[in-house]
Every structure is written in C-alpha cells, then in structure tokens.
PDB file of N, CA and C in Angstrom:
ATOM      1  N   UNK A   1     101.295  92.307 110.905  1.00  0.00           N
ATOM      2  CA  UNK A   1      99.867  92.065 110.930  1.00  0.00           C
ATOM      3  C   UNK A   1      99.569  91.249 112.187  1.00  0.00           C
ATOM      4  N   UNK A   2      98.468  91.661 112.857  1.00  0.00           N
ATOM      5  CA  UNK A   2      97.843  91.405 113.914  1.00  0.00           C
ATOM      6  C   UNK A   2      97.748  89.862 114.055  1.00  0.00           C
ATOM      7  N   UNK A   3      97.261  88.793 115.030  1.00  0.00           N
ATOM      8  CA  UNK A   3      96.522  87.725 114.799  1.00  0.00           C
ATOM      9  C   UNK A   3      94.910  88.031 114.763  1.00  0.00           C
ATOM     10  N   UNK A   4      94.655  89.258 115.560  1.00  0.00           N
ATOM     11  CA  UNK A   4      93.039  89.906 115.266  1.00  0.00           C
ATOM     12  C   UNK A   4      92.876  90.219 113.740  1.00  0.00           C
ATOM     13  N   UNK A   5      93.993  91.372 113.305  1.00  0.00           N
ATOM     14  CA  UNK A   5      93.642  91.700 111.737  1.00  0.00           C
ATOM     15  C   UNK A   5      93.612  90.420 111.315  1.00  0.00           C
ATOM     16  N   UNK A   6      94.322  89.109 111.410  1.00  0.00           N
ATOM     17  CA  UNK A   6      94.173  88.026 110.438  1.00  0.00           C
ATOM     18  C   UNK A   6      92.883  87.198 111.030  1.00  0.00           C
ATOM     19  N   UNK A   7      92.222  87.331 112.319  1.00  0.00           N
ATOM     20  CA  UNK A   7      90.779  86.415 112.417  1.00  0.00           C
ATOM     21  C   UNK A   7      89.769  87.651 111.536  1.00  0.00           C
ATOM     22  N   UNK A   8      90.255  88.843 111.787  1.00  0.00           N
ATOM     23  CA  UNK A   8      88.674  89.881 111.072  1.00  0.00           C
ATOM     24  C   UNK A   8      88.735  89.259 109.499  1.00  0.00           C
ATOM     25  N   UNK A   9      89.939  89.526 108.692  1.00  0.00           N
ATOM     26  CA  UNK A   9      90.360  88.968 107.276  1.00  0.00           C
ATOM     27  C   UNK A   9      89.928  88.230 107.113  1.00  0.00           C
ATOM     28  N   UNK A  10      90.137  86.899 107.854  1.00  0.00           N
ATOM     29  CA  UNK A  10      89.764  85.340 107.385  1.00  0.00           C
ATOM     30  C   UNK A  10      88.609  84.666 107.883  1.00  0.00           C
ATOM     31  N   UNK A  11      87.649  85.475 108.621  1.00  0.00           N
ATOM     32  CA  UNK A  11      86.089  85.502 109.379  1.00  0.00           C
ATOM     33  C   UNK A  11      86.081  84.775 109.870  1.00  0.00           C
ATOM     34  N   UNK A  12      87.113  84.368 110.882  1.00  0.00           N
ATOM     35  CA  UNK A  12      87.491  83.104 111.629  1.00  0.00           C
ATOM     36  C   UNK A  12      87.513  84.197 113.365  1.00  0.00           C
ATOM     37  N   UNK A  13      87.815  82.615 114.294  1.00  0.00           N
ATOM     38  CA  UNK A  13      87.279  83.185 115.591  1.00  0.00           C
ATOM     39  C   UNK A  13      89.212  83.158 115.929  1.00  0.00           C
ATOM     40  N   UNK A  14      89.375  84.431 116.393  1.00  0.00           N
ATOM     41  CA  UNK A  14      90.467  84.871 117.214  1.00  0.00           C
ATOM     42  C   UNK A  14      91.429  83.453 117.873  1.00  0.00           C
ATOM     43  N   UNK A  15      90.053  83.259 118.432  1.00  0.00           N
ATOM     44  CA  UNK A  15      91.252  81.972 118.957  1.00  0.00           C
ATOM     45  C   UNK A  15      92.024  80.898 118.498  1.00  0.00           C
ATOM     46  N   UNK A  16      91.057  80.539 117.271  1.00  0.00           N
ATOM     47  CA  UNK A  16      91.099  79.893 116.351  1.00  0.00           C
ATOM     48  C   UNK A  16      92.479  80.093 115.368  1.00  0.00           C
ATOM     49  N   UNK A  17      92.967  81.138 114.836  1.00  0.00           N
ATOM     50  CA  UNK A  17      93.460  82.194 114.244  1.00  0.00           C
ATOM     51  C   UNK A  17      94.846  81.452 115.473  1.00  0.00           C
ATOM     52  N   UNK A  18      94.831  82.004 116.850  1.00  0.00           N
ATOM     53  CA  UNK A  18      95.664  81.994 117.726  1.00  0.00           C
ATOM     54  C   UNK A  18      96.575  80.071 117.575  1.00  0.00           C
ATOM     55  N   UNK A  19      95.597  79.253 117.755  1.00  0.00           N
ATOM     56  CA  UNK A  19      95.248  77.658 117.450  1.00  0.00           C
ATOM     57  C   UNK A  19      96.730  77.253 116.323  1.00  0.00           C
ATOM     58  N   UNK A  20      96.241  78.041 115.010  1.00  0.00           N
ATOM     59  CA  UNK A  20      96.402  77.889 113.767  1.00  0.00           C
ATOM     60  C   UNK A  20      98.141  78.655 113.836  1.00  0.00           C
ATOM     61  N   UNK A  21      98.599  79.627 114.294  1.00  0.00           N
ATOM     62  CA  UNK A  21      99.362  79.846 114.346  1.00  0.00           C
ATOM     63  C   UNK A  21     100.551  79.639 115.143  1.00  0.00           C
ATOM     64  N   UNK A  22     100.313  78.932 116.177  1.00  0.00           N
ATOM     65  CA  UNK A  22     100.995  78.485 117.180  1.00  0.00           C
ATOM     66  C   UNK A  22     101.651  76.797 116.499  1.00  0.00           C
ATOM     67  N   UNK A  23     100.575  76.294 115.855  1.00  0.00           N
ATOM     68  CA  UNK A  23     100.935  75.504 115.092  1.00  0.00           C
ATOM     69  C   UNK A  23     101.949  75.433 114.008  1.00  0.00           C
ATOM     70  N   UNK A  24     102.178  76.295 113.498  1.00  0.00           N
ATOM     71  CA  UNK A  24     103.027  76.640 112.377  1.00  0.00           C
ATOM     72  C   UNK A  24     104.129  77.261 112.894  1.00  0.00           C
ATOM     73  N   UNK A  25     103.910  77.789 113.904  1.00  0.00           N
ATOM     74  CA  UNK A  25     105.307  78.092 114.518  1.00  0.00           C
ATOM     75  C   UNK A  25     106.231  76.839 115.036  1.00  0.00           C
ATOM     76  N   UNK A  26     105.577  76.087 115.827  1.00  0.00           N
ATOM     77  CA  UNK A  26     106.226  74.824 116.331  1.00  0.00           C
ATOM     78  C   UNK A  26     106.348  73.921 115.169  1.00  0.00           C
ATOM     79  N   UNK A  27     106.108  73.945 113.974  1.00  0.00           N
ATOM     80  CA  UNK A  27     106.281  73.398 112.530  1.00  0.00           C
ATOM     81  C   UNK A  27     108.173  74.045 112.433  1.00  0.00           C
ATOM     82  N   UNK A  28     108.425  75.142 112.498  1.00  0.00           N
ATOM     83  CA  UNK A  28     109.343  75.708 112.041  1.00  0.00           C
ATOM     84  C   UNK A  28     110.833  75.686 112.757  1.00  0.00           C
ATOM     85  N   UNK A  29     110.248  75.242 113.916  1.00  0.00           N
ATOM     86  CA  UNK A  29     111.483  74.954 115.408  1.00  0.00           C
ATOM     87  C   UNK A  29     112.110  75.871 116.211  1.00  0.00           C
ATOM     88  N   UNK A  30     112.297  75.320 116.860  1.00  0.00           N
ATOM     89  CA  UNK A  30     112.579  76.486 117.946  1.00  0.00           C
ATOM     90  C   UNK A  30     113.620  78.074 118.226  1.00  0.00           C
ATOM     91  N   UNK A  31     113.854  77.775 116.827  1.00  0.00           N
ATOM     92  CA  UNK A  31     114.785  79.081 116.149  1.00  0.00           C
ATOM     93  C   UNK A  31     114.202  80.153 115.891  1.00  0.00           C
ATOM     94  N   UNK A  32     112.819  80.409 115.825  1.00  0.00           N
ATOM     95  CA  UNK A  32     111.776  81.123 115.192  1.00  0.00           C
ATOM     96  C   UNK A  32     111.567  82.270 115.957  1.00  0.00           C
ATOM     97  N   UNK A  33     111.570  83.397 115.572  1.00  0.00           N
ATOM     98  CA  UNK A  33     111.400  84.778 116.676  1.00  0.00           C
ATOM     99  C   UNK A  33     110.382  84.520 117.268  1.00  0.00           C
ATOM    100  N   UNK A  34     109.951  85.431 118.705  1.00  0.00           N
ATOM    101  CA  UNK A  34     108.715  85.138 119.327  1.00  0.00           C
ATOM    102  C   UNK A  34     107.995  86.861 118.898  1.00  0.00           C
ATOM    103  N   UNK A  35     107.214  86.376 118.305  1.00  0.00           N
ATOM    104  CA  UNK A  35     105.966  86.855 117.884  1.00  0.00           C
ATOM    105  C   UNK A  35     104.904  87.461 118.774  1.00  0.00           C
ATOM    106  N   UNK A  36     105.474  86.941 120.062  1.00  0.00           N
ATOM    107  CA  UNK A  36     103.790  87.030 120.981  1.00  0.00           C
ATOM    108  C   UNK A  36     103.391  88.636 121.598  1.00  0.00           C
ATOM    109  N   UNK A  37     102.572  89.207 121.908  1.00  0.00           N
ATOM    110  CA  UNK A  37     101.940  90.078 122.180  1.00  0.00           C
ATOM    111  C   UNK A  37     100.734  90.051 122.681  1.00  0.00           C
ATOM    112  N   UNK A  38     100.120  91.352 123.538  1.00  0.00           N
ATOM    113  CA  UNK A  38      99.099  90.973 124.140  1.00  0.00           C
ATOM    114  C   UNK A  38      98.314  92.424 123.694  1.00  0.00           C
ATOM    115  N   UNK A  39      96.955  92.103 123.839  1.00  0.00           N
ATOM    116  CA  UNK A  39      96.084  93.681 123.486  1.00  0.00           C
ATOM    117  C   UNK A  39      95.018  93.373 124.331  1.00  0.00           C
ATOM    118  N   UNK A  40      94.576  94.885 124.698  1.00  0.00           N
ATOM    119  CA  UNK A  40      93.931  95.021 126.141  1.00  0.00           C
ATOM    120  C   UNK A  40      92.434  95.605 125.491  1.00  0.00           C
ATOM    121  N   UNK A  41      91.166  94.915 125.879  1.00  0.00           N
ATOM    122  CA  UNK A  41      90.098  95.277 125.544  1.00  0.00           C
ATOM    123  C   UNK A  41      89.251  96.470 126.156  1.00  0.00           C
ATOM    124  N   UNK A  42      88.511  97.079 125.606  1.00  0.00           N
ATOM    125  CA  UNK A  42      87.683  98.050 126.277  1.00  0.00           C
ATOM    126  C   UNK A  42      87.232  97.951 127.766  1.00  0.00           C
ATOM    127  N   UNK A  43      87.032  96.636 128.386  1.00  0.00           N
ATOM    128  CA  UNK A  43      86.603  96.056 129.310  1.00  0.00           C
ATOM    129  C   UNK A  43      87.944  96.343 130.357  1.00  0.00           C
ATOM    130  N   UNK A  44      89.502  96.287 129.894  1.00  0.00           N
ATOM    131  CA  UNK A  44      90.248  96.343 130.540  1.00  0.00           C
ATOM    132  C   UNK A  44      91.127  94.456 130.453  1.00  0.00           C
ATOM    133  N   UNK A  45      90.374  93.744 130.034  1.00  0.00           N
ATOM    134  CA  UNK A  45      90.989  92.308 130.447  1.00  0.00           C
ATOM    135  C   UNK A  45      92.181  92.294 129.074  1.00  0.00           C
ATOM    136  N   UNK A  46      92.770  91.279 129.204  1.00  0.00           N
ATOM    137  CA  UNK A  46      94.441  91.489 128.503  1.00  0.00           C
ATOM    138  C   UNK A  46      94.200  90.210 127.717  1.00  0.00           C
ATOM    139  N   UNK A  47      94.444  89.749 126.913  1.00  0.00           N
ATOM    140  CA  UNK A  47      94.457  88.710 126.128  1.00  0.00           C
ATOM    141  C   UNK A  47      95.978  88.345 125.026  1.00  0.00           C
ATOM    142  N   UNK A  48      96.527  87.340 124.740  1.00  0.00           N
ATOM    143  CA  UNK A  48      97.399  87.375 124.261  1.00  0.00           C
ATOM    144  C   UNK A  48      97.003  87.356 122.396  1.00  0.00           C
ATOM    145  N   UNK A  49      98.171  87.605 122.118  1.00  0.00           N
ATOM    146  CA  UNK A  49      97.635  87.708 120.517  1.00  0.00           C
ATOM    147  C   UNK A  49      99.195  87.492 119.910  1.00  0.00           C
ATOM    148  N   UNK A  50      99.545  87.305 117.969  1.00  0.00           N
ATOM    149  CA  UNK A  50     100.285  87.499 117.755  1.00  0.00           C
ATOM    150  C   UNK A  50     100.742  88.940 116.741  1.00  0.00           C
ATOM    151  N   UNK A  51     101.965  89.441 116.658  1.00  0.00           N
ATOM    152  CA  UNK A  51     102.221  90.449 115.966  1.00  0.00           C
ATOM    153  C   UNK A  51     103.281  89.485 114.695  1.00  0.00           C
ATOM    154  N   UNK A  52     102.725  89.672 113.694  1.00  0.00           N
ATOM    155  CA  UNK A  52     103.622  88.757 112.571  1.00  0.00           C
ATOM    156  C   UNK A  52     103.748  89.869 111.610  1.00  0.00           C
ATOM    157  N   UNK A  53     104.877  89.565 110.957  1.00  0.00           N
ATOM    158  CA  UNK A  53     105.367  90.685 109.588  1.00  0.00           C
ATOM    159  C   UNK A  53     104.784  90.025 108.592  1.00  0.00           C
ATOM    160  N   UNK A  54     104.706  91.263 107.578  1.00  0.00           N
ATOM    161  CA  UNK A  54     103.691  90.679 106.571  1.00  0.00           C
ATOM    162  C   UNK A  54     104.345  89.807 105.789  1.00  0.00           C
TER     163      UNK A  54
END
C-alpha cells in the first residue's frame, strides 16, 4: 500500500502521511527495509512517496 493510498484512506495531506511514516520507521532502527519510492504526476514533477506491505 501506497503512502498516497494511505493519505486518500485516512483524509490526511500526503505529506503529512509522508511526516508520520518516516517517523515510525526511525522508531524501529536502522534494520528496517527501505520502503521509499517515487510517483510522477500528470504535470511530469516526481515526488517521493512510500510503498509499504500491507
């Protein structure tokens, strides 16, 4: 699951979502797979995001 599918889900702002999870990762230590990913908007600009298993 997306970090977008989880801001649309939780009617929260993307970045926010982004904020919230970065947090909980550095909760868990530095053993933790990297998650990160990026998705490219209609516009063309690239933004980072995360890809997490459900």
């Amino acid at each position: 699951m997306s970090s977008k599918e989880i801001a649309k889900l939780t009617g929260k702002r993307h970045d926010h979502v982004m904020v919230d999870i970065r947090k909980m990762l550095a909760e868990l230590g530095p053993d933790v797979p990297d998650f990160s990913g990026a998705y490219k908007t209609d516009r063309g600009n690239t933004y980072a995001c995360y890809n997490l298993p459900r």
